[in-house]
N, C-alpha and C. Protein backbone atom coordinates (compact mmCIF):
# COMPACT_ATOMS: atom_id res chain seq x y z
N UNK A 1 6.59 -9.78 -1.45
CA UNK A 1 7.05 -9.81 -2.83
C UNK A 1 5.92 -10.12 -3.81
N UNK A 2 5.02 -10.45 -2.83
CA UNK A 2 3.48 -11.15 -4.13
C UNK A 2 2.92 -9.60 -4.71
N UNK A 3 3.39 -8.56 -3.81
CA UNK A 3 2.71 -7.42 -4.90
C UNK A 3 3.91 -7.34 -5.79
N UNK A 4 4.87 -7.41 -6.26
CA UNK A 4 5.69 -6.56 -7.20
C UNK A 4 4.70 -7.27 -8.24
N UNK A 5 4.44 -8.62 -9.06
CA UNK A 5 3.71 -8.98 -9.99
C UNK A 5 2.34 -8.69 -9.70
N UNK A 6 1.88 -7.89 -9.42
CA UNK A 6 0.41 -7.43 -9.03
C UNK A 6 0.50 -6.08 -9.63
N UNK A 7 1.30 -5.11 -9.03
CA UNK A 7 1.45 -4.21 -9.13
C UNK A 7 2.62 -3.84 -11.18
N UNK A 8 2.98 -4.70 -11.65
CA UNK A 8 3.50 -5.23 -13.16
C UNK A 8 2.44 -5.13 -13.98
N UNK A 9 1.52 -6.16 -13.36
CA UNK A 9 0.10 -6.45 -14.23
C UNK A 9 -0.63 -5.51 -14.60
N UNK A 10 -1.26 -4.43 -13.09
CA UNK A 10 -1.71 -3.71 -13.50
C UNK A 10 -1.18 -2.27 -14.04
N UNK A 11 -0.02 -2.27 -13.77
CA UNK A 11 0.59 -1.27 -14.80
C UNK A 11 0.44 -1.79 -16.28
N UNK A 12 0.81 -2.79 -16.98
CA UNK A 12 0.85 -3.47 -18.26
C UNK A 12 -0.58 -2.67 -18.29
N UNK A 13 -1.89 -3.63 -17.73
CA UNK A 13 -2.87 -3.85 -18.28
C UNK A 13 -3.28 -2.10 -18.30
N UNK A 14 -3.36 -1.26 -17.37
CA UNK A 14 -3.73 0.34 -17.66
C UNK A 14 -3.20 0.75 -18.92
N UNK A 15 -2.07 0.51 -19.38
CA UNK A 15 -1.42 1.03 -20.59
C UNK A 15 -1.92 0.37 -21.89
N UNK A 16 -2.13 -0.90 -21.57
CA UNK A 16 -2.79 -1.79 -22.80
C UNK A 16 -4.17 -1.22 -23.24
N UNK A 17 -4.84 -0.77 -22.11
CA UNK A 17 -6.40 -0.64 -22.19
C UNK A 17 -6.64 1.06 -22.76
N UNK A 18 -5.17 1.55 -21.76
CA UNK A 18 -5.47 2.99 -22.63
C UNK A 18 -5.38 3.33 -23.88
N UNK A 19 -4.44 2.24 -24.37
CA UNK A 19 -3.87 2.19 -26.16
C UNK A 19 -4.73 2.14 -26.52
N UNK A 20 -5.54 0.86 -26.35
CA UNK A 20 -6.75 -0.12 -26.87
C UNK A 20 -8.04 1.15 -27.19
N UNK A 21 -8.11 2.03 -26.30
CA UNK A 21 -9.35 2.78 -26.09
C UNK A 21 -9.36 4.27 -27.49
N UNK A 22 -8.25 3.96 -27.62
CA UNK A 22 -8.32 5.40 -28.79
C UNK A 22 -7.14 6.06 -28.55
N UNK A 23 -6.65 7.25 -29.30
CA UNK A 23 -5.59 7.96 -29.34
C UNK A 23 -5.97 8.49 -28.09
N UNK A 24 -4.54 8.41 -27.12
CA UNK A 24 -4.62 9.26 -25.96
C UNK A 24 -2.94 9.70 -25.96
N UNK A 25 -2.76 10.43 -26.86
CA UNK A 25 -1.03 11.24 -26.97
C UNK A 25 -1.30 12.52 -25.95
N UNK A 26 -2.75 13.01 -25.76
CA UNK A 26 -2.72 14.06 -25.28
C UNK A 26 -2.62 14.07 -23.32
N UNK A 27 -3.30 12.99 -23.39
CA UNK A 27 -3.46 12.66 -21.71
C UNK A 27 -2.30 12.14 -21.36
N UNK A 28 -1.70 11.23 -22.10
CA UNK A 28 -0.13 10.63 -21.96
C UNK A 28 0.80 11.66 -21.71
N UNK A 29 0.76 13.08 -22.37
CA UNK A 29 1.77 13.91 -22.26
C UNK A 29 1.23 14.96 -20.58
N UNK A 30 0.06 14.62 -20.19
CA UNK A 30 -0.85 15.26 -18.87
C UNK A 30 0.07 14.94 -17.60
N UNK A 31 0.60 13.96 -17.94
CA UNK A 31 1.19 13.24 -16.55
C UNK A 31 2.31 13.81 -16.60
N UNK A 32 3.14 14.55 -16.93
CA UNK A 32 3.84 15.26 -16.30
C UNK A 32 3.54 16.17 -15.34
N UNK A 33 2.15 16.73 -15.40
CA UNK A 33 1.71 17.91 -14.63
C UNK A 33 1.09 17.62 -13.97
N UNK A 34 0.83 16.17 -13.36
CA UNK A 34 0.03 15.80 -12.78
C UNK A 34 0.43 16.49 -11.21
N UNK A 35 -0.47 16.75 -10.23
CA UNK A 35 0.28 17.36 -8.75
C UNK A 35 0.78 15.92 -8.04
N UNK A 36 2.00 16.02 -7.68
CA UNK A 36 2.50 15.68 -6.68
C UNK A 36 1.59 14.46 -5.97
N UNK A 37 0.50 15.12 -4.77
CA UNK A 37 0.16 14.36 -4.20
C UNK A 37 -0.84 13.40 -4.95
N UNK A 38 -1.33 13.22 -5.86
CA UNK A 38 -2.04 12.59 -6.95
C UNK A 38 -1.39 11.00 -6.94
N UNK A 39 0.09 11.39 -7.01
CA UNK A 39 0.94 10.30 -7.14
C UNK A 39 0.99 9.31 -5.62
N UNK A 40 0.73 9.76 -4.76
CA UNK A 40 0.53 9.11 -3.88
C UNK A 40 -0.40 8.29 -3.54
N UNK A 41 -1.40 7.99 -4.84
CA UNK A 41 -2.60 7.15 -5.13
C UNK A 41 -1.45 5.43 -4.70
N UNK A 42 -0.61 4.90 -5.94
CA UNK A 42 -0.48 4.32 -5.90
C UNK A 42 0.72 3.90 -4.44
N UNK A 43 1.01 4.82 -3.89
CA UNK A 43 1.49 4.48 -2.45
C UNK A 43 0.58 3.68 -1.38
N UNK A 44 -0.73 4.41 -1.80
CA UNK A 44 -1.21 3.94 -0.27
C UNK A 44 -2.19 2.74 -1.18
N UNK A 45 -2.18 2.53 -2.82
CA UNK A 45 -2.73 1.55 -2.47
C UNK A 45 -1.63 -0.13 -2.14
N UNK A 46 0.03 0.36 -2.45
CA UNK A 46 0.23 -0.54 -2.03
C UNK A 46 0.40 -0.65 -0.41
N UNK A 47 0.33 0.69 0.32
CA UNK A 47 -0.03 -0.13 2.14
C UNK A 47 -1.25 -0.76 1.36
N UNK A 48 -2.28 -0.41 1.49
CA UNK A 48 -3.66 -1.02 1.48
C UNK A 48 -3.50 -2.33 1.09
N UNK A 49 -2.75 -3.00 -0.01
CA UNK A 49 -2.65 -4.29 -0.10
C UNK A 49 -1.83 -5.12 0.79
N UNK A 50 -0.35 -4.16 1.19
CA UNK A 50 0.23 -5.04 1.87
C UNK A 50 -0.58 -5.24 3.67
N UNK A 51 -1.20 -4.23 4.18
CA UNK A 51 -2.11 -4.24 5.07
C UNK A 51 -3.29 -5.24 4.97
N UNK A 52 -3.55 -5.30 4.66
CA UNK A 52 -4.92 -6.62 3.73
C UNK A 52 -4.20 -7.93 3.84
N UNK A 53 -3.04 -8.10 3.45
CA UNK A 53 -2.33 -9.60 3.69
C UNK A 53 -2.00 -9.55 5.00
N UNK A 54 -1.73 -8.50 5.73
CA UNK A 54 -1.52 -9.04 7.22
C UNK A 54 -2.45 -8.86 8.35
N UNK A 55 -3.53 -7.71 7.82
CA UNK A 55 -4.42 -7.95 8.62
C UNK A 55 -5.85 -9.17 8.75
N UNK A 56 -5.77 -9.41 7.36
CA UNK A 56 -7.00 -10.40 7.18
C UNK A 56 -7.14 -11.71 7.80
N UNK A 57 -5.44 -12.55 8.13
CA UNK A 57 -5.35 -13.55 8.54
C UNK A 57 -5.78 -12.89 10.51
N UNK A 58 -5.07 -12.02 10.81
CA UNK A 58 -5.80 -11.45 12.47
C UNK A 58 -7.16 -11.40 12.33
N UNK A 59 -7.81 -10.61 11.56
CA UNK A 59 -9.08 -10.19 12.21
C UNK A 59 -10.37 -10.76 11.64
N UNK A 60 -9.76 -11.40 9.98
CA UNK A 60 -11.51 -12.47 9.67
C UNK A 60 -11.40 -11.20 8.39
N UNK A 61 -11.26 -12.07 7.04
CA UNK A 61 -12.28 -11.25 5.99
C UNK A 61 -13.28 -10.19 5.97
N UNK A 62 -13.93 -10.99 6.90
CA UNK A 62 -15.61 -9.73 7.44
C UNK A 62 -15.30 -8.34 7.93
N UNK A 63 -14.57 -8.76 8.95
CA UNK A 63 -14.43 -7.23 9.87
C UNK A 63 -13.24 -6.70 9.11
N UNK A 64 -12.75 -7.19 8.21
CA UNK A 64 -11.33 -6.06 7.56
C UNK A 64 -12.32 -5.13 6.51
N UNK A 65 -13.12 -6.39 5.83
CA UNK A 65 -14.30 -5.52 4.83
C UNK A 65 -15.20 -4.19 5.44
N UNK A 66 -15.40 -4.68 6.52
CA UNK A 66 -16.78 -4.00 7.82
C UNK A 66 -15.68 -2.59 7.68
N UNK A 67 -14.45 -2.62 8.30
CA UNK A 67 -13.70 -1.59 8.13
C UNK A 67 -13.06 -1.15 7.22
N UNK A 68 -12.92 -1.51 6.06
CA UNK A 68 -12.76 -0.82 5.23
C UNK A 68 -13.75 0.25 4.69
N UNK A 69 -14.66 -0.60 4.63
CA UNK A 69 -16.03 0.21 4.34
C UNK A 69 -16.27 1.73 4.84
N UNK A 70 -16.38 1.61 6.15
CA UNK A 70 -16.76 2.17 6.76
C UNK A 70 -15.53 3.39 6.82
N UNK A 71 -14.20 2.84 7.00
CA UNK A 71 -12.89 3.55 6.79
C UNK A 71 -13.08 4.55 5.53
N UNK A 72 -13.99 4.31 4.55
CA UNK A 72 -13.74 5.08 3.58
C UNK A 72 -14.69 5.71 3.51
N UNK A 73 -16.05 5.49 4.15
CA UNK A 73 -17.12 6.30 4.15
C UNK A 73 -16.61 7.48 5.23
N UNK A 74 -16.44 7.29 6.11
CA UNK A 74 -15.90 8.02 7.13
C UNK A 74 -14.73 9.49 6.39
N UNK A 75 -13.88 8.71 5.68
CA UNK A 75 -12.78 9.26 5.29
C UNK A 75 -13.52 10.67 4.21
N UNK A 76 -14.31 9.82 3.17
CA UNK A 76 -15.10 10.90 2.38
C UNK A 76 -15.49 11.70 2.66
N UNK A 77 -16.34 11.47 4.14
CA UNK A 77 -17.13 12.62 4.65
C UNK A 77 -16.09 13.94 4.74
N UNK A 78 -15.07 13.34 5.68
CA UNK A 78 -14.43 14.30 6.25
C UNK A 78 -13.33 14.87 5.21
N UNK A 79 -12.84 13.95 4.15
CA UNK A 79 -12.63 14.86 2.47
C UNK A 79 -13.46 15.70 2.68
N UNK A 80 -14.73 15.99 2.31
CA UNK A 80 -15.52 16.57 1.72
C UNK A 80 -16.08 18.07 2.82
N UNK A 81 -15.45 17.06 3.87
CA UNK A 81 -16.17 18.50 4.86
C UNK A 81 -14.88 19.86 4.71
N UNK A 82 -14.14 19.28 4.18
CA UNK A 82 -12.67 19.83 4.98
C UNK A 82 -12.05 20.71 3.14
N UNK A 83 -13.16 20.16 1.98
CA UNK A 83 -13.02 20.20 0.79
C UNK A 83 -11.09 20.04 0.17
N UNK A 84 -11.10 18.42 0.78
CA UNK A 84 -9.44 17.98 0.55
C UNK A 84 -9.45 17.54 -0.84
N UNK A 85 -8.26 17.33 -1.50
CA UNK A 85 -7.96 17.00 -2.29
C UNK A 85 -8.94 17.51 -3.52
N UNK A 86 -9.18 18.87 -3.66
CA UNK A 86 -9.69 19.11 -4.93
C UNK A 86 -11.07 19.13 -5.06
N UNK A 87 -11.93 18.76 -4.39
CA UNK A 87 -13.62 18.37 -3.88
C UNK A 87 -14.15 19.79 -3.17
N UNK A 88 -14.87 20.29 -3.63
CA UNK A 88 -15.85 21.21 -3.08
C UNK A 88 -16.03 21.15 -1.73
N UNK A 89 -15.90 22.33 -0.45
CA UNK A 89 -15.86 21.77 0.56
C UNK A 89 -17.87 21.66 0.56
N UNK A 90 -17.91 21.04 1.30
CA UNK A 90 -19.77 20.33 1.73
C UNK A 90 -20.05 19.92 3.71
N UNK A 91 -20.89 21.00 3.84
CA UNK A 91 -21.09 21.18 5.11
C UNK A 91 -21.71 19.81 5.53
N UNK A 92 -21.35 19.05 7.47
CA UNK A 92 -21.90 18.09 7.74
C UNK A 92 -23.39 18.38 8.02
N UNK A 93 -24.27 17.64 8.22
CA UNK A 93 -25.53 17.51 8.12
C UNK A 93 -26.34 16.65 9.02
N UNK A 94 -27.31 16.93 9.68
CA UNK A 94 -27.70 15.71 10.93
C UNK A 94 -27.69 14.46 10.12
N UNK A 95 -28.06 14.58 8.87
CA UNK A 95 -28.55 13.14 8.34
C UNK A 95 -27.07 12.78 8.19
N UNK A 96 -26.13 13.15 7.75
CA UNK A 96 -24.72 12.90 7.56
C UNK A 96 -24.03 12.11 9.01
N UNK A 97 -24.08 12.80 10.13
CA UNK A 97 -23.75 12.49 10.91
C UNK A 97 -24.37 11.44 12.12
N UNK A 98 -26.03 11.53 11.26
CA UNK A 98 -26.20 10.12 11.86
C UNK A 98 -25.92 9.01 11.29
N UNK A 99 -25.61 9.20 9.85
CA UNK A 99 -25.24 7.69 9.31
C UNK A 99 -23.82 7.25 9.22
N UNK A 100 -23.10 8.69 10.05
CA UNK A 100 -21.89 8.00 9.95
C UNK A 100 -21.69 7.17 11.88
N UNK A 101 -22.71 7.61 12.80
CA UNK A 101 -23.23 7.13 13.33
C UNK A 101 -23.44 5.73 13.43
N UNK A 102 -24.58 5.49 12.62
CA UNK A 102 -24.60 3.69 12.41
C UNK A 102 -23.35 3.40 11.71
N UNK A 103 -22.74 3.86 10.54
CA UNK A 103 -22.03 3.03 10.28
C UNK A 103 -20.84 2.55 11.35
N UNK A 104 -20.22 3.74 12.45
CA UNK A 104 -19.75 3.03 13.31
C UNK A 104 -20.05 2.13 14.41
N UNK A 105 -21.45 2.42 14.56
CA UNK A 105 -22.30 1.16 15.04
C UNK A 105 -22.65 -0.41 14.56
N UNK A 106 -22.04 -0.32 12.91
CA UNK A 106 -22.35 -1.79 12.64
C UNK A 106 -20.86 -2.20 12.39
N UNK A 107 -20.18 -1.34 12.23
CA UNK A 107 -18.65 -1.73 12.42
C UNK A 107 -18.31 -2.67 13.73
N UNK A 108 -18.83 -2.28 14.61
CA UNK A 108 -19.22 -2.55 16.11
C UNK A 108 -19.71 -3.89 16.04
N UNK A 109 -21.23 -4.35 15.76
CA UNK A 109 -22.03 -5.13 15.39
C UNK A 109 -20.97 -6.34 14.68
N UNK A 110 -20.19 -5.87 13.84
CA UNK A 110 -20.01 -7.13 12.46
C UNK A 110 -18.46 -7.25 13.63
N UNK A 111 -17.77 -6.48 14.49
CA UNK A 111 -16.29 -6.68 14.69
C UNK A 111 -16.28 -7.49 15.94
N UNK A 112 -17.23 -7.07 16.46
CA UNK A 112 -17.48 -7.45 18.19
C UNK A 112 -18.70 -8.53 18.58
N UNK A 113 -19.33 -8.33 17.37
CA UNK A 113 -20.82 -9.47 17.46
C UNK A 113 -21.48 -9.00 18.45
C-alpha cells in the first residue's frame, strides 16, 4: 500500500511541473494517441518498485543494484539489437558483446563475492 502515495505524488508533481514549465495544451491533448504499449511504462515501474521492497530485504541493496544495472544494460542491448520499441535496430558488436560479458561477470563478482 506504501506505493499508492508514491505513485499520487508523482502523478501530482509531473502535472505541477508540466504546468509550471509553459503552455503545454498541445502535448496534453498527445496522450490520447499515445500507443498502447507506452502505457505500460508505468506498469512495470510499479513491479519494479513493488519487486525492490521484496527483493532488497533477500538479497542486500548491492546485488539488487549490481542487477539492476546490469538488467538494464543487458535489456538495451537486446532493445536495440532487435530495434524494439521504436529504436533503430543496431547490430551486436565484439566490443558490445564483450562488455556485456564483464558486466555479467561483475554481477557475479558483487552477487557471489
Amino acid at each position: 500500500m506504501a506505493n499508492v502515495p508514491f505513485f499520487a505524488v508523482a502523478l501530482v508533481s509531473s502535472i505541477v511541473i508540466a504546468v509550471a514549465s509553459g503552455n503545454r495544451t498541445e502535448q496534453f491533448q498527445k496522450i490520447e494517441t499515445l500507443p498502447v504499449w507506452l502505457l505500460t511504462a508505468g506498469v512495470m515501474s510499479a513491479a519494479m518498485i513493488i519487486g525492490s521492497s521484496y527483493l532488497i530485504p533477500k538479497i542486500g541493496i548491492g546485488a539488487f543494484f549490481v542487477l539492476l544495472v546490469s538488467g538494464q544494460v543487458l535489456a538495451g542491448m537486446v532493445f536495440g539489437y532487435f530495434g524494439l520499441f521504436g529504436v533503430p535496430a543496431n547490430p551486436l558488436s565484439t566490443g558490445k558483446l564483450l562488455g556485456a560479458l564483464l558486466v555479467i561477470a561483475g554481477v557475479y563478482l558483487v552477487t557471489f563475492k
